[in-house]
N, C-alpha and C. Protein backbone atom coordinates (compact mmCIF):
# COMPACT_ATOMS: atom_id res chain seq x y z
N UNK A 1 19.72 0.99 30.15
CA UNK A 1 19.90 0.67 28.75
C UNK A 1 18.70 1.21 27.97
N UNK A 2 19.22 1.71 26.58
CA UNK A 2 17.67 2.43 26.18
C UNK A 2 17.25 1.12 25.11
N UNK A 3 15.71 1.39 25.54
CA UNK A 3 15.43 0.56 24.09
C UNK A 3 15.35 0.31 23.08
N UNK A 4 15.42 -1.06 22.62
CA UNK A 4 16.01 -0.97 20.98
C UNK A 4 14.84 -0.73 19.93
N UNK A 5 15.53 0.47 19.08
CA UNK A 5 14.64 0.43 18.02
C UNK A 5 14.88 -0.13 16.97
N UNK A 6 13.07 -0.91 16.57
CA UNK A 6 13.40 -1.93 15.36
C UNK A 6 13.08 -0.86 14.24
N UNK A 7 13.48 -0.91 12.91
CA UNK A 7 13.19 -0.82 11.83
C UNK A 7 12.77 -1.43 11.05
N UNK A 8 11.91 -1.23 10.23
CA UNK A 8 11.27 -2.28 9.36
C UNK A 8 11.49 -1.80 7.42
N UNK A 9 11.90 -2.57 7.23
CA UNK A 9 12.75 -2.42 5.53
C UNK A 9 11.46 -2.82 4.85
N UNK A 10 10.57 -3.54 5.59
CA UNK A 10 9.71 -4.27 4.17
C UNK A 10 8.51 -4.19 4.53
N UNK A 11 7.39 -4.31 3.62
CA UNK A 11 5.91 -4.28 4.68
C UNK A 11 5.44 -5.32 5.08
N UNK A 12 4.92 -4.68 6.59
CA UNK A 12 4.30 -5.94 7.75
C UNK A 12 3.08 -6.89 6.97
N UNK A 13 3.37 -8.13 7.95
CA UNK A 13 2.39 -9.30 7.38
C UNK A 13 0.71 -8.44 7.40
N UNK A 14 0.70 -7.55 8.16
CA UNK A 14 -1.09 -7.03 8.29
C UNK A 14 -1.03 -5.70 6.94
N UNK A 15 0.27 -5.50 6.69
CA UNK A 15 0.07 -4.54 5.39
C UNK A 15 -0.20 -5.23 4.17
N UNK A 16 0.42 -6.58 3.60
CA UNK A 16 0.04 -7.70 3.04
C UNK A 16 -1.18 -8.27 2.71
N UNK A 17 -1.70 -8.55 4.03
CA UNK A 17 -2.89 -9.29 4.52
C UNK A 17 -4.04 -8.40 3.56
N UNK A 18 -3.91 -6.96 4.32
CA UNK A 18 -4.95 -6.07 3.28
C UNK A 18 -4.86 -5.71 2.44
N UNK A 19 -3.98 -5.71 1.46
CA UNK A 19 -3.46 -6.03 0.10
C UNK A 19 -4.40 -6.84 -0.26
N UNK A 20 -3.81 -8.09 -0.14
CA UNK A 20 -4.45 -9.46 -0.38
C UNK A 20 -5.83 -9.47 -0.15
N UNK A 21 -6.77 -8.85 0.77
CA UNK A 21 -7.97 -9.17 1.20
C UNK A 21 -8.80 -8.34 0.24
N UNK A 22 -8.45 -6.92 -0.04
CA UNK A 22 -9.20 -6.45 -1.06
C UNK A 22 -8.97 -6.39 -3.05
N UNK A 23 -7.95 -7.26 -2.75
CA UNK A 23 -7.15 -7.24 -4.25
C UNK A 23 -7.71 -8.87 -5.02
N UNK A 24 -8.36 -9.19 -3.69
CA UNK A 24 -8.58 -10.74 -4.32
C UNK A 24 -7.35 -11.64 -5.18
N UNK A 25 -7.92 -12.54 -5.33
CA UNK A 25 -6.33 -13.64 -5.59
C UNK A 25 -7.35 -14.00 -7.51
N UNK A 26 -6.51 -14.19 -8.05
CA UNK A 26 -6.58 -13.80 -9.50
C UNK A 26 -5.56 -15.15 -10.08
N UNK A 27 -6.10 -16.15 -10.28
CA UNK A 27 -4.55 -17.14 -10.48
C UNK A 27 -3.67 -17.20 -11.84
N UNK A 28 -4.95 -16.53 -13.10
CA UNK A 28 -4.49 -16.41 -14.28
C UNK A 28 -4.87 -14.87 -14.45
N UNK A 29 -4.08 -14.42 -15.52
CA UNK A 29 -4.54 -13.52 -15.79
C UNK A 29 -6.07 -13.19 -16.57
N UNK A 30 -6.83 -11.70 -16.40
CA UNK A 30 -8.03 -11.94 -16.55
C UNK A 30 -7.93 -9.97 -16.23
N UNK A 31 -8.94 -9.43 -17.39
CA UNK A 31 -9.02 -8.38 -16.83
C UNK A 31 -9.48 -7.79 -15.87
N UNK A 32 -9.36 -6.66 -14.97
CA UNK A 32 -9.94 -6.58 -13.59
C UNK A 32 -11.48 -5.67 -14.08
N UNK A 33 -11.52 -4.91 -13.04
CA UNK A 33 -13.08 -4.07 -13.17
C UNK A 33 -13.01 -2.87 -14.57
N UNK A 34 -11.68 -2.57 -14.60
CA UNK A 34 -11.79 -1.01 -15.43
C UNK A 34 -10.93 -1.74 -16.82
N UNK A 35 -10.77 -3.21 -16.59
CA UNK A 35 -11.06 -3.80 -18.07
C UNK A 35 -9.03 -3.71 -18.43
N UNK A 36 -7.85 -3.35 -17.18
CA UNK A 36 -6.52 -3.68 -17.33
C UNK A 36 -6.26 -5.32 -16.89
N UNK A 37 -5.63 -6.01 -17.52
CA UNK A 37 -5.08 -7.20 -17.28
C UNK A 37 -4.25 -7.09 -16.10
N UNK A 38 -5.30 -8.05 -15.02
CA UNK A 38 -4.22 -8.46 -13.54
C UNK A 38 -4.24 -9.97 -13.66
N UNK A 39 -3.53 -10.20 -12.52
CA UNK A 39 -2.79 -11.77 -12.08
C UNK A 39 -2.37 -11.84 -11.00
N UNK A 40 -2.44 -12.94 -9.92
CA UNK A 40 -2.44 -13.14 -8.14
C UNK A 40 -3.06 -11.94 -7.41
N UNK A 41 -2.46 -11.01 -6.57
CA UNK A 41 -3.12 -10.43 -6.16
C UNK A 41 -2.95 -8.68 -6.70
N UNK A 42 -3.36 -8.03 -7.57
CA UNK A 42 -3.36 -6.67 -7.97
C UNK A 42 -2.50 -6.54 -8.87
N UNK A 43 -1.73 -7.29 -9.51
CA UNK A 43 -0.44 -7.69 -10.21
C UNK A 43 -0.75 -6.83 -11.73
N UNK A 44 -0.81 -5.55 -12.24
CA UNK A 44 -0.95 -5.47 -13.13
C UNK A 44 0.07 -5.71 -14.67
N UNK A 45 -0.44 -6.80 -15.69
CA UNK A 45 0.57 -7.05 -16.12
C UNK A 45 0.85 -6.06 -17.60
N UNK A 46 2.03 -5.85 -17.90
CA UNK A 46 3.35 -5.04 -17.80
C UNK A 46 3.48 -5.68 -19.77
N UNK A 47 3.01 -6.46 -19.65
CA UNK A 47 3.39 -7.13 -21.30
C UNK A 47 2.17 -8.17 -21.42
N UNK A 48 2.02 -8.38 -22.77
CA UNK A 48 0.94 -9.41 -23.24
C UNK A 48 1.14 -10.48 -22.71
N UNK A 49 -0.06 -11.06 -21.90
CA UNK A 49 0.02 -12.47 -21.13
C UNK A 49 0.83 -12.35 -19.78
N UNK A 50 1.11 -11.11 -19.40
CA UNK A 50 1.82 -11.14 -18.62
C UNK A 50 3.33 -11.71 -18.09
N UNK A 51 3.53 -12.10 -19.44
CA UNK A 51 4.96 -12.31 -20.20
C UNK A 51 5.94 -11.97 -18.65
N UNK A 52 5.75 -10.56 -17.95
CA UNK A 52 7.18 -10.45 -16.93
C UNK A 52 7.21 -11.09 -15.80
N UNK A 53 5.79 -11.83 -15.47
CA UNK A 53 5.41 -12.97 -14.13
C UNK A 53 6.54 -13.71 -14.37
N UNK A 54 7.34 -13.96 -13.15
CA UNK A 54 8.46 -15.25 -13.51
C UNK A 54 7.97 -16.23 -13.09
N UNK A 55 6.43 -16.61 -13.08
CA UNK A 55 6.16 -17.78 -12.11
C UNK A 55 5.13 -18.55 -13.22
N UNK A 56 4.54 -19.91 -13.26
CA UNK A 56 3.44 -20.40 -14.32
C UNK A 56 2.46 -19.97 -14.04
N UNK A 57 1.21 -20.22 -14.78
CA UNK A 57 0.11 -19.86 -14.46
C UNK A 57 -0.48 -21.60 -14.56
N UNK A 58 -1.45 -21.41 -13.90
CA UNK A 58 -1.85 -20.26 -13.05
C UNK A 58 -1.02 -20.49 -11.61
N UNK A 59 -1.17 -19.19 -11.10
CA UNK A 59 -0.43 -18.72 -9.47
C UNK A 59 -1.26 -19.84 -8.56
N UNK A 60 0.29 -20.23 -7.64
CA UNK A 60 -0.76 -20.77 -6.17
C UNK A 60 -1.07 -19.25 -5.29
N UNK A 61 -1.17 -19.70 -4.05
CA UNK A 61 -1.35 -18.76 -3.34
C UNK A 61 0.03 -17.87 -2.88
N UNK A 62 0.86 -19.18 -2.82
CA UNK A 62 2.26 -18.70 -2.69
C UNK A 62 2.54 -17.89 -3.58
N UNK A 63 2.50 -17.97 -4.82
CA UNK A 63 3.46 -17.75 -5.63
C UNK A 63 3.20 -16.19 -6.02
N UNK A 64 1.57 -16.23 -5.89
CA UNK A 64 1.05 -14.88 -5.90
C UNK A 64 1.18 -13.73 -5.17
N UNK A 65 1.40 -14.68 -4.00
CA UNK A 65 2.32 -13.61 -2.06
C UNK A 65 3.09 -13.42 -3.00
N UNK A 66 4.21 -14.28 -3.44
CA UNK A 66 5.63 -13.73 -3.86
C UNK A 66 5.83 -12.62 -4.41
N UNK A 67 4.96 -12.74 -5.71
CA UNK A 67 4.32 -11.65 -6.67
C UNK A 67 4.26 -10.01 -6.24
N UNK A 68 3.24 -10.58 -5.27
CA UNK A 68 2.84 -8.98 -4.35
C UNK A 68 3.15 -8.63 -3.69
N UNK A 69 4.85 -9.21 -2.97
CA UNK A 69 5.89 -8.84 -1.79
C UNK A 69 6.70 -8.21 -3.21
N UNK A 70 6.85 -8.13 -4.29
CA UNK A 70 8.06 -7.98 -4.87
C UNK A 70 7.24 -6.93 -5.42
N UNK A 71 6.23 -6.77 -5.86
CA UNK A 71 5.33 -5.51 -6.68
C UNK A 71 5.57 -4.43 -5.68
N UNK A 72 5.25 -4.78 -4.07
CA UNK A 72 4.80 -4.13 -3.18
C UNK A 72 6.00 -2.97 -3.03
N UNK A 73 7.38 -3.44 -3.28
CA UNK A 73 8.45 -2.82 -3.24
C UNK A 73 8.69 -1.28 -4.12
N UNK A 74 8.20 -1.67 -4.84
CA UNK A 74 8.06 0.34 -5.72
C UNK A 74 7.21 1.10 -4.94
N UNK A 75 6.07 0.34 -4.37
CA UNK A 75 5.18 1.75 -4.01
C UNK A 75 5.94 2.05 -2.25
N UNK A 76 6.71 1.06 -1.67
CA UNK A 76 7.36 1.50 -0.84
C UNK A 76 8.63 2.52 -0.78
N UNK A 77 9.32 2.41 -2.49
CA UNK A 77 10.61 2.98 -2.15
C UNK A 77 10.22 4.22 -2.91
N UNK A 78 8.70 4.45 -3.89
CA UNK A 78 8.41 5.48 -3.75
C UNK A 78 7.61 6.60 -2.89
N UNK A 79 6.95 6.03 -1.82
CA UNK A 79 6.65 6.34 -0.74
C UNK A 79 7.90 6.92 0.25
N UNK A 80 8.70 6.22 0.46
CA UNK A 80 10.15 7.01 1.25
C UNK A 80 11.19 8.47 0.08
N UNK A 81 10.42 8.02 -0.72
CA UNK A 81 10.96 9.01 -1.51
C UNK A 81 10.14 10.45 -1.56
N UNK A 82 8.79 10.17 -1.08
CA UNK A 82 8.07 11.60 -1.11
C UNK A 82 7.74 11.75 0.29
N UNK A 83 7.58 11.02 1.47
CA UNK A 83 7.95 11.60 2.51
C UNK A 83 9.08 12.15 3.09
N UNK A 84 8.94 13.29 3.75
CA UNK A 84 10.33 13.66 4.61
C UNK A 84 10.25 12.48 5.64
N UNK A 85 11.62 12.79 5.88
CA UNK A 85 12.62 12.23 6.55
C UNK A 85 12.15 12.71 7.99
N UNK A 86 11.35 13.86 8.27
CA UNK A 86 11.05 14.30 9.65
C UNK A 86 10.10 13.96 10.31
N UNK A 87 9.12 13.30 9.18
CA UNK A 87 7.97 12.39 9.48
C UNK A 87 8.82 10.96 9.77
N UNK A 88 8.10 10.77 10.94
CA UNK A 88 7.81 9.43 11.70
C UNK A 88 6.72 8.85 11.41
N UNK A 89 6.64 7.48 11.22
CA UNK A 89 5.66 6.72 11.36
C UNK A 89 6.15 5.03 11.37
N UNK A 90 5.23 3.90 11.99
CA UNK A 90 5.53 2.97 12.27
C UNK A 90 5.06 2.24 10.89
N UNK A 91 5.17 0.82 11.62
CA UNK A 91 5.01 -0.11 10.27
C UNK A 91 3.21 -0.41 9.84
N UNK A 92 3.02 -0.02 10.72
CA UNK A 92 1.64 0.01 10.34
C UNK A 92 0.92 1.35 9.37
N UNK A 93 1.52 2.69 10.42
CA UNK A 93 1.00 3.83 9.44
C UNK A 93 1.58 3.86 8.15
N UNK A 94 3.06 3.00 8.15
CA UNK A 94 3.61 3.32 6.60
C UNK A 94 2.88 1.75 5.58
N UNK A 95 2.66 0.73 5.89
CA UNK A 95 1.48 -0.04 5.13
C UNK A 95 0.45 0.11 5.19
N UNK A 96 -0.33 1.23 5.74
CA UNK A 96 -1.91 1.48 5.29
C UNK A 96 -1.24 2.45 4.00
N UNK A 97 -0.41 3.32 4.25
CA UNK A 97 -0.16 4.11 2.85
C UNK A 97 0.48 3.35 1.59
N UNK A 98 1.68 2.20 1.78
CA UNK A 98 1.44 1.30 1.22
C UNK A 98 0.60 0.81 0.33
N UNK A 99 -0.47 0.17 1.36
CA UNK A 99 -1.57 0.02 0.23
C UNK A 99 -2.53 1.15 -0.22
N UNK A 100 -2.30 2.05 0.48
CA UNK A 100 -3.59 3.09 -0.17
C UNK A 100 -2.41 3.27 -1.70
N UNK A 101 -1.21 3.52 -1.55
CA UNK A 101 -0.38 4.09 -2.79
C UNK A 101 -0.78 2.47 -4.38
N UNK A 102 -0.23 0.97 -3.63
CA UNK A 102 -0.51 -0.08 -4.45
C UNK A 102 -2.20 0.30 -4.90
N UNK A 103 -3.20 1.00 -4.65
CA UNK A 103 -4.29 0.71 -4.90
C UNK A 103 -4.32 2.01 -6.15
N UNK A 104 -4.20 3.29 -5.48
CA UNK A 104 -4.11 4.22 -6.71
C UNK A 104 -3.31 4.87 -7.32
N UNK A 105 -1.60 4.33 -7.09
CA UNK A 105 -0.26 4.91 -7.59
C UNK A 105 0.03 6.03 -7.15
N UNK A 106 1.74 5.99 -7.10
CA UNK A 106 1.99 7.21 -6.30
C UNK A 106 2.08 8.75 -6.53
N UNK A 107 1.42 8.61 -8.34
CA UNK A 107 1.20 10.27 -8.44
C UNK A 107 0.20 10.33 -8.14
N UNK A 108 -1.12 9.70 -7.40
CA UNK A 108 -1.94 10.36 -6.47
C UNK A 108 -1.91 10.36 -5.28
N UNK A 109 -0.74 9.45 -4.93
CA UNK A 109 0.36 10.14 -3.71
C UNK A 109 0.19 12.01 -3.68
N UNK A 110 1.76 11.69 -4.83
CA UNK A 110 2.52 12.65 -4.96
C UNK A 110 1.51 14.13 -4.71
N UNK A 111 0.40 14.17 -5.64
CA UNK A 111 -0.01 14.97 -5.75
C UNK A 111 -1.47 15.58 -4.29
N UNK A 112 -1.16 14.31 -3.61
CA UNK A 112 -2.79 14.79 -2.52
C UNK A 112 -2.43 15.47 -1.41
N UNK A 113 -3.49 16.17 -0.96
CA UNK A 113 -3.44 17.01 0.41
C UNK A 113 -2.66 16.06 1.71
N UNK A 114 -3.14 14.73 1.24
CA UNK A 114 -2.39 13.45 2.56
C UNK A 114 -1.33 13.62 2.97
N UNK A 115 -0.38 13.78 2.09
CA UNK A 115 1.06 13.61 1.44
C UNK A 115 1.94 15.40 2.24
N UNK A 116 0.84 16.47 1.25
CA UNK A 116 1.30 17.60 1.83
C UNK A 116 0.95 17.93 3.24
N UNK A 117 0.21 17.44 3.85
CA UNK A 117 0.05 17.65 5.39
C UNK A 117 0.73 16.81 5.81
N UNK A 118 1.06 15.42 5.58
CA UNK A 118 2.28 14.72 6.66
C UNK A 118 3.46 15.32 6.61
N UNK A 119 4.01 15.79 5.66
CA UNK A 119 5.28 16.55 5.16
C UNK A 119 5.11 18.23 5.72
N UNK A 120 4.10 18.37 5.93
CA UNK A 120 3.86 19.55 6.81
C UNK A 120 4.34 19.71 8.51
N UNK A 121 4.36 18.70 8.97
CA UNK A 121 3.91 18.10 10.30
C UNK A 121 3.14 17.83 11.25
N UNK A 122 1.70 17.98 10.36
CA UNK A 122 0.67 17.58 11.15
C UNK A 122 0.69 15.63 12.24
N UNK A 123 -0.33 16.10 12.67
CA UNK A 123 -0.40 14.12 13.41
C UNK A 123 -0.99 13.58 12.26
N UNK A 124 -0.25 12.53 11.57
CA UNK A 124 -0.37 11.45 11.13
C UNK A 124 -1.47 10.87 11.04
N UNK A 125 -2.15 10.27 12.40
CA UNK A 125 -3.06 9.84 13.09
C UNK A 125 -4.58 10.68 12.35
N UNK A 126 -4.14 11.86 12.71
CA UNK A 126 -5.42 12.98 12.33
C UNK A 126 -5.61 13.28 10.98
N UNK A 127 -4.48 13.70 10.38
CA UNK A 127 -4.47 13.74 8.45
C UNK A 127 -4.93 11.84 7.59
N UNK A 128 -4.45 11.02 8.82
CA UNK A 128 -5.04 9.31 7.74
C UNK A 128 -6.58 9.72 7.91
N UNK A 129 -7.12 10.49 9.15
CA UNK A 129 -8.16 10.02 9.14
C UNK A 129 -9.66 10.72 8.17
N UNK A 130 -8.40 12.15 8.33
CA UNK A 130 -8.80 13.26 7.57
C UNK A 130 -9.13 12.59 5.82
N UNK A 131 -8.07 11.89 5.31
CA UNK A 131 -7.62 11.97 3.68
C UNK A 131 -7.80 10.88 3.37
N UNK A 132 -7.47 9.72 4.28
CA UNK A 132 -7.48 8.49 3.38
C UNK A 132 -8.70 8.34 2.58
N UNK A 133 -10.08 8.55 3.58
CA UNK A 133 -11.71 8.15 3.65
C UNK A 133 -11.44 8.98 2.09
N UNK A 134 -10.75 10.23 1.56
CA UNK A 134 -11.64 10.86 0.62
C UNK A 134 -11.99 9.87 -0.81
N UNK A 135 -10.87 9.18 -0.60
CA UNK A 135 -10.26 8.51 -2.24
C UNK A 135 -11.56 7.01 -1.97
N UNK A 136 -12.10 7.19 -2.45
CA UNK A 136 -13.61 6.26 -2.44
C UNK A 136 -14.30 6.49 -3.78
N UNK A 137 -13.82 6.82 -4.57
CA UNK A 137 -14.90 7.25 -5.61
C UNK A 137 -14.44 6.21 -6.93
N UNK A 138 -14.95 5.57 -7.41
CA UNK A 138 -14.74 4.87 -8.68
C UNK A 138 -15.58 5.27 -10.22
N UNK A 139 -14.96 6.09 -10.87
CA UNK A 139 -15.82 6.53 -11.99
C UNK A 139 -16.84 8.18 -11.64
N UNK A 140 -16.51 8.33 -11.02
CA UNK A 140 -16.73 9.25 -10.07
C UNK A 140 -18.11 9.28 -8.78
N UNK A 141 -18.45 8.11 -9.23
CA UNK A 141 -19.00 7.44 -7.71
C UNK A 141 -18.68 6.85 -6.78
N UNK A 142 -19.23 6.99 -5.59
CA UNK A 142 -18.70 6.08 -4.34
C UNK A 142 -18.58 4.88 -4.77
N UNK A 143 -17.66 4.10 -3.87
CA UNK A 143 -17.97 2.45 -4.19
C UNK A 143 -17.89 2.29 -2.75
N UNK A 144 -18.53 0.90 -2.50
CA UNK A 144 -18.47 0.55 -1.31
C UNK A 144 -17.24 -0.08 -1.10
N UNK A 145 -16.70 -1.10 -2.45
CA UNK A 145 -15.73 -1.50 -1.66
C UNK A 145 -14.18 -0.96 -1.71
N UNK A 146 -14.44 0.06 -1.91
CA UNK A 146 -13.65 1.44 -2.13
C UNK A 146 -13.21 1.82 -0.71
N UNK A 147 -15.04 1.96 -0.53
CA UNK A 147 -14.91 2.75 1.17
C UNK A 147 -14.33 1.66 1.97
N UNK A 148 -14.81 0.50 1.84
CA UNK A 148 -14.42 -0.48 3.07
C UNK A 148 -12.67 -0.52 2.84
N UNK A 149 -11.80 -0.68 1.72
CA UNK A 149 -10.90 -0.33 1.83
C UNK A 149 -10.01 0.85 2.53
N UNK A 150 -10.50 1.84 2.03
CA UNK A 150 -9.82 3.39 2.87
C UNK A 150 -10.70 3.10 4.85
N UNK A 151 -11.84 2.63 5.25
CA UNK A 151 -11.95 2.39 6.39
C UNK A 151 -10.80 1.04 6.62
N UNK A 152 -10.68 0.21 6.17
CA UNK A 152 -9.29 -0.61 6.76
C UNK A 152 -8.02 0.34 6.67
N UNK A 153 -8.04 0.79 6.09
CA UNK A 153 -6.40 1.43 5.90
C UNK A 153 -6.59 2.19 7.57
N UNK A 154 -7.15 3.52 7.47
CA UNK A 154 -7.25 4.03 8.44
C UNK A 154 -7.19 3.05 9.82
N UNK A 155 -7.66 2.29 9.72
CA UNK A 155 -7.71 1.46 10.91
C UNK A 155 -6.50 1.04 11.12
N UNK A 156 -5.66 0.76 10.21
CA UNK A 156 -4.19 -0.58 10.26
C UNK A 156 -3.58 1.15 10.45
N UNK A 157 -3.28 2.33 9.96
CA UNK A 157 -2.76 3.38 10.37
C UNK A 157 -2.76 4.17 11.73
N UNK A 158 -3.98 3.43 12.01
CA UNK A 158 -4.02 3.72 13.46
C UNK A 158 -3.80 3.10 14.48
N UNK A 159 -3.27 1.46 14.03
CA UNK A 159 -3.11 0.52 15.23
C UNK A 159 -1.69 0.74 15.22
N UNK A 160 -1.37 0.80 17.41
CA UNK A 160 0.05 1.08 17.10
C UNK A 160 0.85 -0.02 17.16
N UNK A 161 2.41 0.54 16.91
CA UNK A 161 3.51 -0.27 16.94
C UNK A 161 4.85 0.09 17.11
N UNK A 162 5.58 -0.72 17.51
CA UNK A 162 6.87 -0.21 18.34
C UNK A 162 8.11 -0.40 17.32
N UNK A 163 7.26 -0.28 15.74
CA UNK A 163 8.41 -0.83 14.79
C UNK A 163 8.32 0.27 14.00
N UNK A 164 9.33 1.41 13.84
CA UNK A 164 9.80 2.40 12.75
C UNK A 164 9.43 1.76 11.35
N UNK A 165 9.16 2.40 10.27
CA UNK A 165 9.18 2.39 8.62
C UNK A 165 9.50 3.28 8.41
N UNK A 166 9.23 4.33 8.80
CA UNK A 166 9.90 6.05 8.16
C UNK A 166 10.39 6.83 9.17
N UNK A 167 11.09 7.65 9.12
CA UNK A 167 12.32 7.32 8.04
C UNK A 167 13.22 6.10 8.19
N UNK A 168 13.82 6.10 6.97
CA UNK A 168 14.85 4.56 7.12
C UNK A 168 15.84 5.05 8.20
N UNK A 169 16.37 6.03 8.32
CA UNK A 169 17.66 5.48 8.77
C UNK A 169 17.06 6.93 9.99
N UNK A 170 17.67 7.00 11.44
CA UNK A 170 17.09 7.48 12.20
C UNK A 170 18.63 8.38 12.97
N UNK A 171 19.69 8.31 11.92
CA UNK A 171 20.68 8.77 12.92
C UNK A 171 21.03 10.13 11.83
């Protein structure tokens, strides 16, 4: 019997986790570092007061997960939208990009060397380790906690797993 492959539709609890760990939890809204209005975790809000939150303020912890499982969903279905379909990767390599995409949007996806070498067919493995590290710069200086971010990503991209994210459908 061959073994079953899982697919994964949504991102893993450790793609989350580092979301959450460098996005800090935010319970009201409050502007972040570059002075845009966020709320729970990275939540940038969309209307005055954050008017499109369907939840009160301030956020529990829950409510803020909720928040950032439902945010998290664009930068995933635009992520399957600019990778090919010939690229493989598990649930881990596709939530370190995940969050590298939730952290700086996906036209610096769209547009980076990362993106055109996985779609190339290079190893995965070798281009996260190559590209993620570059995107560290805030204002056009390093930040540290920039770097410590792109060093977690790389790391969660490199731990393996026996669970598909890309492509969705494998037949």
């Amino acid at each position: 019997m061959a073994p079953t492959l899982l697919i994964a539709t949504a991102p893993n609890d450790a793609t989350i986790s580092l979301i959450k760990q460098f996005e800090g939890f935010v319970p009201s809204p409050k502007p972040d570092p570059i002075g845009l209005p966020t709320v729970g975790f990275g939540h940038k809000c969309q209307k005055t007061n954050c008017a499109e939150v369907p939840f009160s303020f301030p956020l529990s912890q829950d409510t803020a997960t909720q928040l950032l499982t439902n945010d998290v969903q664009t930068f995933v279905s635009c992520l399957h939208g600019l990778i090919s379909n010939s690229v493989t990767l598990n649930d881990n390599q596709f939530g370190a990009l995940t969050s590298f995409a939730f952290n700086l949007g996906c036209n610096t996806v769209k547009t980076s060397t990362l993106l055109k070498r996985l779609n190339n067919g290079e190893d995965p493995n070798t281009v996260a380790a190559a590209e993620i590290p570059r995107f560290n710069k805030a204002g056009g200086k390093v930040s540290s906690g920039l770097a410590r971010r792109r060093a977690a990503e790389v790391q969660l991209f490199q731990t393996p797993s026996g669970t598909v994210a890309q492509p969705l459908c494998t037949s």
